[in-house]
PDB file of N, CA and C in Angstrom:
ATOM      1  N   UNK A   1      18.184 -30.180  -5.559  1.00  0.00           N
ATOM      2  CA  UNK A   1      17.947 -29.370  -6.734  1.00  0.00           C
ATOM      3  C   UNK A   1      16.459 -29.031  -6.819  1.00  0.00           C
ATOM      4  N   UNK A   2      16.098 -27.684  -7.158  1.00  0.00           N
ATOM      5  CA  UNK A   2      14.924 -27.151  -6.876  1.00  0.00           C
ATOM      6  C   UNK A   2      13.969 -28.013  -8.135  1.00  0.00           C
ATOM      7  N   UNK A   3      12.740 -28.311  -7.902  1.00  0.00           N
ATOM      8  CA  UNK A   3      11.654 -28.660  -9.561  1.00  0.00           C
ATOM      9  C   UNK A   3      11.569 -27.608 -10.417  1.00  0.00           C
ATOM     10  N   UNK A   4      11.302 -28.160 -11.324  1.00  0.00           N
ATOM     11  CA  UNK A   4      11.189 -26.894 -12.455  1.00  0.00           C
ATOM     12  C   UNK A   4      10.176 -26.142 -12.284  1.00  0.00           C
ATOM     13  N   UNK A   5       9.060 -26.910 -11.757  1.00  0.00           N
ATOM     14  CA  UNK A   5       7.909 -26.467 -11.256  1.00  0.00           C
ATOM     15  C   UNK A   5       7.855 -24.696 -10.448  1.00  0.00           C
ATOM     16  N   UNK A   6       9.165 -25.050  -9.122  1.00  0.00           N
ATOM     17  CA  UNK A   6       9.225 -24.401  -8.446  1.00  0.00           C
ATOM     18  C   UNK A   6      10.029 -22.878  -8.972  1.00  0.00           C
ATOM     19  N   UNK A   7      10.874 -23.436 -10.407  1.00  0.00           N
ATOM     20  CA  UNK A   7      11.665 -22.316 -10.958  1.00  0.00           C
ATOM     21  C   UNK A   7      10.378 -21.746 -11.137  1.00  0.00           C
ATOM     22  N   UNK A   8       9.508 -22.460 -12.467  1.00  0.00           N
ATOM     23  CA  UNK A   8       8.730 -21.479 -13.012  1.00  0.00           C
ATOM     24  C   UNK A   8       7.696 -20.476 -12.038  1.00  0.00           C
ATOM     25  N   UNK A   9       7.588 -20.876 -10.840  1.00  0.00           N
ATOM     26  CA  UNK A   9       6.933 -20.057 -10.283  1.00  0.00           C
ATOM     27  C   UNK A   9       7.731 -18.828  -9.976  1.00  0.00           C
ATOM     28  N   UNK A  10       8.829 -19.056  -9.683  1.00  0.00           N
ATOM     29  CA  UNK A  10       9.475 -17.603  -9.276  1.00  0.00           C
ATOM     30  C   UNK A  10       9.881 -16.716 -10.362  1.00  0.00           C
ATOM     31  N   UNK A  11       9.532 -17.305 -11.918  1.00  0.00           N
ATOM     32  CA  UNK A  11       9.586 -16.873 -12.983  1.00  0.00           C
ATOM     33  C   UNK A  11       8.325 -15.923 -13.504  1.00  0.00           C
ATOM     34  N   UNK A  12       7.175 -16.638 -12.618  1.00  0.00           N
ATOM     35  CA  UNK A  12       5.443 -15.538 -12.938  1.00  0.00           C
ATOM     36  C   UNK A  12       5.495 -14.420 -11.835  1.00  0.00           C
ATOM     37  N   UNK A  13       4.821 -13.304 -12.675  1.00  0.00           N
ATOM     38  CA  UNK A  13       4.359 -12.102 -11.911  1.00  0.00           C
ATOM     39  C   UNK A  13       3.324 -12.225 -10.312  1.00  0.00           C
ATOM     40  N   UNK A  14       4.223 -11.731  -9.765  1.00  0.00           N
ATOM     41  CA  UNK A  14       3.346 -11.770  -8.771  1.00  0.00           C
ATOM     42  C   UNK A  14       1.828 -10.659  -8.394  1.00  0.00           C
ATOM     43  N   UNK A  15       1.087 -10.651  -7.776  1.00  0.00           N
ATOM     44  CA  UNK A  15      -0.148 -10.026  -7.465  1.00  0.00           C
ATOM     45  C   UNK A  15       0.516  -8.916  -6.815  1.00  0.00           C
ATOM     46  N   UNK A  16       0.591  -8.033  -6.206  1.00  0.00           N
ATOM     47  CA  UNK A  16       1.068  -6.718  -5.728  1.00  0.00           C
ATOM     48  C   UNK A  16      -0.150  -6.767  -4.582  1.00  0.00           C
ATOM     49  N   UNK A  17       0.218  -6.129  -3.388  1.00  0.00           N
ATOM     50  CA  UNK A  17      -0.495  -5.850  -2.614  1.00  0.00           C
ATOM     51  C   UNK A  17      -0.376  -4.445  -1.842  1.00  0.00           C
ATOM     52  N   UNK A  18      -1.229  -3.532  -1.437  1.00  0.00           N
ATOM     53  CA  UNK A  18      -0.416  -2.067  -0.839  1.00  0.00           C
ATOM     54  C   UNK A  18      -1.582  -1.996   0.479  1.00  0.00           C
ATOM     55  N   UNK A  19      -0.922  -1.146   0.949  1.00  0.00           N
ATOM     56  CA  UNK A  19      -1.722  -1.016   2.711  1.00  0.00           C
ATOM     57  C   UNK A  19      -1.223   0.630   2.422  1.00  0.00           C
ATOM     58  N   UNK A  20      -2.460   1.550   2.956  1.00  0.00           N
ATOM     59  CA  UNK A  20      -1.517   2.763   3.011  1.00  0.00           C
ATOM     60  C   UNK A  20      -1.085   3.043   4.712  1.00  0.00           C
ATOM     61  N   UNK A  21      -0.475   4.112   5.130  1.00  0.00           N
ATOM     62  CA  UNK A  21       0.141   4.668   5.965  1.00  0.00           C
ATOM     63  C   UNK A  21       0.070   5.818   6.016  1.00  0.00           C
ATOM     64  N   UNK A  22       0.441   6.005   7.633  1.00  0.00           N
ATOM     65  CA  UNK A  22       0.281   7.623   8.046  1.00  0.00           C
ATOM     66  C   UNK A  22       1.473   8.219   8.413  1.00  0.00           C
ATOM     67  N   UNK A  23       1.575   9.549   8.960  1.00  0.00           N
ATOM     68  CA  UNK A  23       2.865  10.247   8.378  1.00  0.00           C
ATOM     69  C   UNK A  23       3.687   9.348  10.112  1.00  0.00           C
ATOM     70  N   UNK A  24       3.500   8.893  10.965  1.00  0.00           N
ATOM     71  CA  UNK A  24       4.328   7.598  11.634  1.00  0.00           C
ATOM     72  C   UNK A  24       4.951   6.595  10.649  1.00  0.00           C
ATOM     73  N   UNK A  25       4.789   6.742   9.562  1.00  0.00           N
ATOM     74  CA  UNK A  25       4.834   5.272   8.679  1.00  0.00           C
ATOM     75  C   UNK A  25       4.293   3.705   9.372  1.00  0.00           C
ATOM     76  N   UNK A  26       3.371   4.013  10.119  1.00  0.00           N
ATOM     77  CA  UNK A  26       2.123   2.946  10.560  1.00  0.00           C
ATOM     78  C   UNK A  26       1.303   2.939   9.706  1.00  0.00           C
ATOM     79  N   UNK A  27       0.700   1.745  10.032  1.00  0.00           N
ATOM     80  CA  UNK A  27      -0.337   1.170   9.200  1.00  0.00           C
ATOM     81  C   UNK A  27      -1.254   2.192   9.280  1.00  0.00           C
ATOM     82  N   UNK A  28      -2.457   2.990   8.341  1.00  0.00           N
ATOM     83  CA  UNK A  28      -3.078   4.114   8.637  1.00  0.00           C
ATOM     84  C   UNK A  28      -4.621   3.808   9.650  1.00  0.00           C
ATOM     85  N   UNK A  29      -4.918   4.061  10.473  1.00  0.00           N
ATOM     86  CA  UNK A  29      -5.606   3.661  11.781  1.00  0.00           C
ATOM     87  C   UNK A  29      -7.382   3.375  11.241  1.00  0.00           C
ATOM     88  N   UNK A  30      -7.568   4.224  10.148  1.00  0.00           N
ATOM     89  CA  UNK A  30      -8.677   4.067   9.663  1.00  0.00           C
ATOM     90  C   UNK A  30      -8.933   3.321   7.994  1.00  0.00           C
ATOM     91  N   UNK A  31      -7.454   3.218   7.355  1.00  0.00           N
ATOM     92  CA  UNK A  31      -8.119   2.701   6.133  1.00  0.00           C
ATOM     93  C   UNK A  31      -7.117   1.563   6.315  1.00  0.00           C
ATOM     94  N   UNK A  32      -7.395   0.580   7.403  1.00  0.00           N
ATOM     95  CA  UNK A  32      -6.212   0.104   7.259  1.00  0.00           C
ATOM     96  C   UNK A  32      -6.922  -1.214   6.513  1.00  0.00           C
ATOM     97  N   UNK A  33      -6.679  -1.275   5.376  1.00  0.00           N
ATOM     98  CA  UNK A  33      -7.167  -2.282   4.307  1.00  0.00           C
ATOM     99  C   UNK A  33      -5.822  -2.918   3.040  1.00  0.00           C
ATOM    100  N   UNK A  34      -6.057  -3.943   2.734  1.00  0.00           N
ATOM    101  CA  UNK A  34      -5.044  -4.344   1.668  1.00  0.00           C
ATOM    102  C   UNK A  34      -5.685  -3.920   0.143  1.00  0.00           C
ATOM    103  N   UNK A  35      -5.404  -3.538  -0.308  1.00  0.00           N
ATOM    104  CA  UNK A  35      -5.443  -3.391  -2.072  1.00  0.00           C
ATOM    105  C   UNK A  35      -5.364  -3.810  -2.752  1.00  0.00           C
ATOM    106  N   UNK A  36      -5.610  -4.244  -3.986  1.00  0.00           N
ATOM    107  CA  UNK A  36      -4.843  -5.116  -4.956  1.00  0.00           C
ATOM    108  C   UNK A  36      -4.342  -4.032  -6.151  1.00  0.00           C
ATOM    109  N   UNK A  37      -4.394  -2.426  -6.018  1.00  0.00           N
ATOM    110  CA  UNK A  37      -3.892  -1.656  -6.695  1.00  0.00           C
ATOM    111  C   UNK A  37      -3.734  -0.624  -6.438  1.00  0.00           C
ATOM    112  N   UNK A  38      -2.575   0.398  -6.695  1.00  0.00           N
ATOM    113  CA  UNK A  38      -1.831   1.393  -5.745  1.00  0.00           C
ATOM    114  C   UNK A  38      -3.291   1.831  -6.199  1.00  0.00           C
ATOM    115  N   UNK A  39      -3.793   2.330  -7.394  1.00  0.00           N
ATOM    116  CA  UNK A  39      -5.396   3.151  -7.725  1.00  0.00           C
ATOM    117  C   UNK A  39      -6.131   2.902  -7.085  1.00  0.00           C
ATOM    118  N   UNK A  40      -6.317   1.946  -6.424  1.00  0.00           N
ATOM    119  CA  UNK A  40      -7.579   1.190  -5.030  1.00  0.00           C
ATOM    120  C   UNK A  40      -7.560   2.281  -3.859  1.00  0.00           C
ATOM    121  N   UNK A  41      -6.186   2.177  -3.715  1.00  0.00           N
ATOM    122  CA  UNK A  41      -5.462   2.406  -2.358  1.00  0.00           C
ATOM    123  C   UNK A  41      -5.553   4.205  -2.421  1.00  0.00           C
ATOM    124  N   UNK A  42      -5.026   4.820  -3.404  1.00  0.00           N
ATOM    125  CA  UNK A  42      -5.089   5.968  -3.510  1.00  0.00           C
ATOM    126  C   UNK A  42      -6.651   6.906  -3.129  1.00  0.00           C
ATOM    127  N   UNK A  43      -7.184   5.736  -3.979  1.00  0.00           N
ATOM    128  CA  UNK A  43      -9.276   6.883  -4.445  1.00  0.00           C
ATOM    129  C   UNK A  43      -9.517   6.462  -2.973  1.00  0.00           C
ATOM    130  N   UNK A  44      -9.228   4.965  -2.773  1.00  0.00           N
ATOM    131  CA  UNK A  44     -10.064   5.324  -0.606  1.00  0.00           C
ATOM    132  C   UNK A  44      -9.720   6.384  -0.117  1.00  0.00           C
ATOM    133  N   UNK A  45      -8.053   6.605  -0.126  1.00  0.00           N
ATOM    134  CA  UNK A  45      -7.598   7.441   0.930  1.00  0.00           C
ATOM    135  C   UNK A  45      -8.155   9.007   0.448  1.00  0.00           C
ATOM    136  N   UNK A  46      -7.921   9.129  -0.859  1.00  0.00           N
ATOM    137  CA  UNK A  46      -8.737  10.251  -1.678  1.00  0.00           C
ATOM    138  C   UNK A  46     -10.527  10.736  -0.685  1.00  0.00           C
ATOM    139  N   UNK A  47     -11.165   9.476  -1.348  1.00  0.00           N
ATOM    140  CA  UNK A  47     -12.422   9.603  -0.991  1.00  0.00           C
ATOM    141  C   UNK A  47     -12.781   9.637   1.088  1.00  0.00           C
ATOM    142  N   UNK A  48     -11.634   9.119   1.618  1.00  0.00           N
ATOM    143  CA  UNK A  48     -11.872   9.299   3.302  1.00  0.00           C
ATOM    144  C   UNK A  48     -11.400  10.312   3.737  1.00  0.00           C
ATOM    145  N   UNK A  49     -10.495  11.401   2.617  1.00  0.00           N
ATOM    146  CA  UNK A  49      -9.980  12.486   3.555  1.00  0.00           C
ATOM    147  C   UNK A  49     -10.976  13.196   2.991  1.00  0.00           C
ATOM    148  N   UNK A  50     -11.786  13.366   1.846  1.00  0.00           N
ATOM    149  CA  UNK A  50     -13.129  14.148   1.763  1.00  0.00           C
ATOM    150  C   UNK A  50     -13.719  14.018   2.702  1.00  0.00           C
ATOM    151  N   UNK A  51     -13.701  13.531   3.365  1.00  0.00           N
ATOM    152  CA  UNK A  51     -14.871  13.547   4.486  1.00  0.00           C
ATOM    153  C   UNK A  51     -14.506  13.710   6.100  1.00  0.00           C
ATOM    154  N   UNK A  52     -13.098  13.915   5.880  1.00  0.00           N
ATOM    155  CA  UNK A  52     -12.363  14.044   7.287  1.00  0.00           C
ATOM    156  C   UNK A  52     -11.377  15.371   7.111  1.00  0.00           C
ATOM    157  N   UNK A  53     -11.724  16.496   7.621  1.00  0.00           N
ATOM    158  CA  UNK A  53     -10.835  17.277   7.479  1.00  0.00           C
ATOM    159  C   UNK A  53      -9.310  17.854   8.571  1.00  0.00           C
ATOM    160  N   UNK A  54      -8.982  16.867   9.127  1.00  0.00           N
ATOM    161  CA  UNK A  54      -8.132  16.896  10.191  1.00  0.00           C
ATOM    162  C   UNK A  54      -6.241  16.983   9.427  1.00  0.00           C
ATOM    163  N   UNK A  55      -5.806  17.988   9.399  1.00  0.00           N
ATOM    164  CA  UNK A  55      -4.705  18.099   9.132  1.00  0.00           C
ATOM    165  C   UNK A  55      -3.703  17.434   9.426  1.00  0.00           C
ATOM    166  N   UNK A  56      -3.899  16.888  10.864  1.00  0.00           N
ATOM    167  CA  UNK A  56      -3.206  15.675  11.327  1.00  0.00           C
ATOM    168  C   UNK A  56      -3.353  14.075  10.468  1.00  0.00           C
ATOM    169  N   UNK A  57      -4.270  13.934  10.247  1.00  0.00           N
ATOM    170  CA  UNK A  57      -4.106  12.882   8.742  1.00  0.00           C
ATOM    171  C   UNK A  57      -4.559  13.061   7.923  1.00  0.00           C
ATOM    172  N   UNK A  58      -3.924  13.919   7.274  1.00  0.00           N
ATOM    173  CA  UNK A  58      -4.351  14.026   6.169  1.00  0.00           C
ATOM    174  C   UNK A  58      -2.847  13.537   5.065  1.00  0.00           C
ATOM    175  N   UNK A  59      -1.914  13.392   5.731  1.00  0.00           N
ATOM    176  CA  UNK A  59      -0.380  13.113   5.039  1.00  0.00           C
ATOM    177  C   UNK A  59      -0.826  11.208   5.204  1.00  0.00           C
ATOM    178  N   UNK A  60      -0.779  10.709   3.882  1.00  0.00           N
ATOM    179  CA  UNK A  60      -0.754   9.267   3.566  1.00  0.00           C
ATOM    180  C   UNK A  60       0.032   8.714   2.434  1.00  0.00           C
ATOM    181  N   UNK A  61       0.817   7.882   2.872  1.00  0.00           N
ATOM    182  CA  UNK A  61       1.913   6.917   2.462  1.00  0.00           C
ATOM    183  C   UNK A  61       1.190   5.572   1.646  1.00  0.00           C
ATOM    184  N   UNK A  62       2.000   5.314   1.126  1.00  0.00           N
ATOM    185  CA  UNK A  62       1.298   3.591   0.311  1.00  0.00           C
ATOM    186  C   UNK A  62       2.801   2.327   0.680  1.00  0.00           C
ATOM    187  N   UNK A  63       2.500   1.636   1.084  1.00  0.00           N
ATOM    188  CA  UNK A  63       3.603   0.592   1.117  1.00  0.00           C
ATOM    189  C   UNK A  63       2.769  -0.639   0.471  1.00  0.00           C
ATOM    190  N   UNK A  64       4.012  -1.370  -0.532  1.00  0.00           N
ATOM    191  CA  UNK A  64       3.845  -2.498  -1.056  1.00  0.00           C
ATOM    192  C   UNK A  64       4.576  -3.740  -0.504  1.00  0.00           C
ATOM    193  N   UNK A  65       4.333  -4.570  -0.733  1.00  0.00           N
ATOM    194  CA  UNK A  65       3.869  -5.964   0.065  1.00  0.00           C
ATOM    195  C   UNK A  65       5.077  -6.717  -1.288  1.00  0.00           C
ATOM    196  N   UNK A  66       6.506  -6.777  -0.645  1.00  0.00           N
ATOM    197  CA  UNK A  66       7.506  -7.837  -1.374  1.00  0.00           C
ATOM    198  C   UNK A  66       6.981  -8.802  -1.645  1.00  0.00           C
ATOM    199  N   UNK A  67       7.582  -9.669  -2.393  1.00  0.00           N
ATOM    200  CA  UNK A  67       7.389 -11.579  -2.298  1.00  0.00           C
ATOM    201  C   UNK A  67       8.125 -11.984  -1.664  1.00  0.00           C
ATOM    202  N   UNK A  68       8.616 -11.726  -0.714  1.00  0.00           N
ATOM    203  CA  UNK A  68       9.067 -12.327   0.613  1.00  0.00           C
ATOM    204  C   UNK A  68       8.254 -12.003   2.339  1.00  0.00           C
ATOM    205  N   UNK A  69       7.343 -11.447   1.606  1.00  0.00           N
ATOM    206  CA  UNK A  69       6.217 -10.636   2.532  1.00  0.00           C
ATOM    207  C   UNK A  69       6.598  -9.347   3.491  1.00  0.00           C
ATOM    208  N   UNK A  70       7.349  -8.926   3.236  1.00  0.00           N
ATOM    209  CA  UNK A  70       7.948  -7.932   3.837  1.00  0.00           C
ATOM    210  C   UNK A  70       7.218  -6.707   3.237  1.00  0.00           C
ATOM    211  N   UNK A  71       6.833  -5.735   3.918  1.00  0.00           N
ATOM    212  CA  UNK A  71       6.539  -4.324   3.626  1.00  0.00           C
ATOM    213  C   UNK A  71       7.408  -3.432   3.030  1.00  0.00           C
ATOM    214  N   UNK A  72       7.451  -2.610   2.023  1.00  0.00           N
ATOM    215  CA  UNK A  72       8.283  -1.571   1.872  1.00  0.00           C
ATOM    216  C   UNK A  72       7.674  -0.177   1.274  1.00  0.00           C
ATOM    217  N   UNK A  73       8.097   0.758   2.074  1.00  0.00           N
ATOM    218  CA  UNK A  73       7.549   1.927   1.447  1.00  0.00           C
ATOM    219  C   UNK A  73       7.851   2.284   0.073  1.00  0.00           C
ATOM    220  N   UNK A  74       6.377   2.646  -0.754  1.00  0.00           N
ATOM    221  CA  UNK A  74       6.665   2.919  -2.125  1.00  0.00           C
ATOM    222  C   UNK A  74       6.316   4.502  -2.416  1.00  0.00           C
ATOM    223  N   UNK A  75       5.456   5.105  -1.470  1.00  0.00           N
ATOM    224  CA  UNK A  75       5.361   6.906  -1.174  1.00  0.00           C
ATOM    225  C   UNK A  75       5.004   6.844  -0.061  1.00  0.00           C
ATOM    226  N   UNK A  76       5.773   8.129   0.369  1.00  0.00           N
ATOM    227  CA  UNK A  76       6.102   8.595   1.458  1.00  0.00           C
ATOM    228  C   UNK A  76       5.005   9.622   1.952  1.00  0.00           C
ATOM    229  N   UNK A  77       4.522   9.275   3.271  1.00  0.00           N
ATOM    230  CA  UNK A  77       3.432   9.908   3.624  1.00  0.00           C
ATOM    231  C   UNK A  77       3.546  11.748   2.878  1.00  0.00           C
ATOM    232  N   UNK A  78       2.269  12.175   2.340  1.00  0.00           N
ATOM    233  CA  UNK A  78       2.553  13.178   2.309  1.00  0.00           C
ATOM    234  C   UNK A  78       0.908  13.436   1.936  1.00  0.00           C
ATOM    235  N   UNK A  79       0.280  14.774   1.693  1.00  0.00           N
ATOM    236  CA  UNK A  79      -0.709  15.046   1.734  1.00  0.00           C
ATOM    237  C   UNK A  79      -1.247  14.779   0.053  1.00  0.00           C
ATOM    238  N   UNK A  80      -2.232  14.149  -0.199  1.00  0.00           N
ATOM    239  CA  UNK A  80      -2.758  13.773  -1.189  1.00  0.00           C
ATOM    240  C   UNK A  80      -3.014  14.557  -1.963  1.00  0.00           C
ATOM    241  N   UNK A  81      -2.453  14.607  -3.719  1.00  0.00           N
ATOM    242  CA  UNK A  81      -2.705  15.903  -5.016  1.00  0.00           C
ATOM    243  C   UNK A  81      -3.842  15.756  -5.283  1.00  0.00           C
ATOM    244  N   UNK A  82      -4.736  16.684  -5.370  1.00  0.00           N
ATOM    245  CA  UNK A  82      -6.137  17.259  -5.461  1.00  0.00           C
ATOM    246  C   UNK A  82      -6.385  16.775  -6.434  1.00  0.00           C
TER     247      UNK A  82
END
């Protein structure tokens, strides 16, 4: 029988984590960094395609990080709203 201890943990919010991605749905080759908020994750990719104008990446995805550690896509690569 599990501790109560161990209930209450699966009872608290977990931390969220996001990695973005490129239109492969790979890890993205240049921002490949963890987040602690999709807004983190967004203004990098925001602020690195200002400065990179390559049409080829310019389509970026965000995947979040389960509590079972598994990846799952939460947007789908696509080119970032101005």
């Amino acid at each position: 029988m599990p501790s109560h201890s161990l209930l209450a943990q699966f009872g608290q919010p977990i931390a969220k984590r996001y990695r973005l991605i490129n239109a492969s749905f790979e890890v993205h080759p240049h921002l490949d960094a963890i987040y602690d908020s999709l807004e983190d994750a967004l203004t990098d990719a925001a602020a690195w395609l200002a400065s990179h104008t390559s049409s080829a990446q310019a389509a970026i995805g965000v995947e979040v990080c389960t509590r079972s550690g598994e990846w799952r896509t939460l947007r789908q690569p696509a080119p970032l709203a101005a």
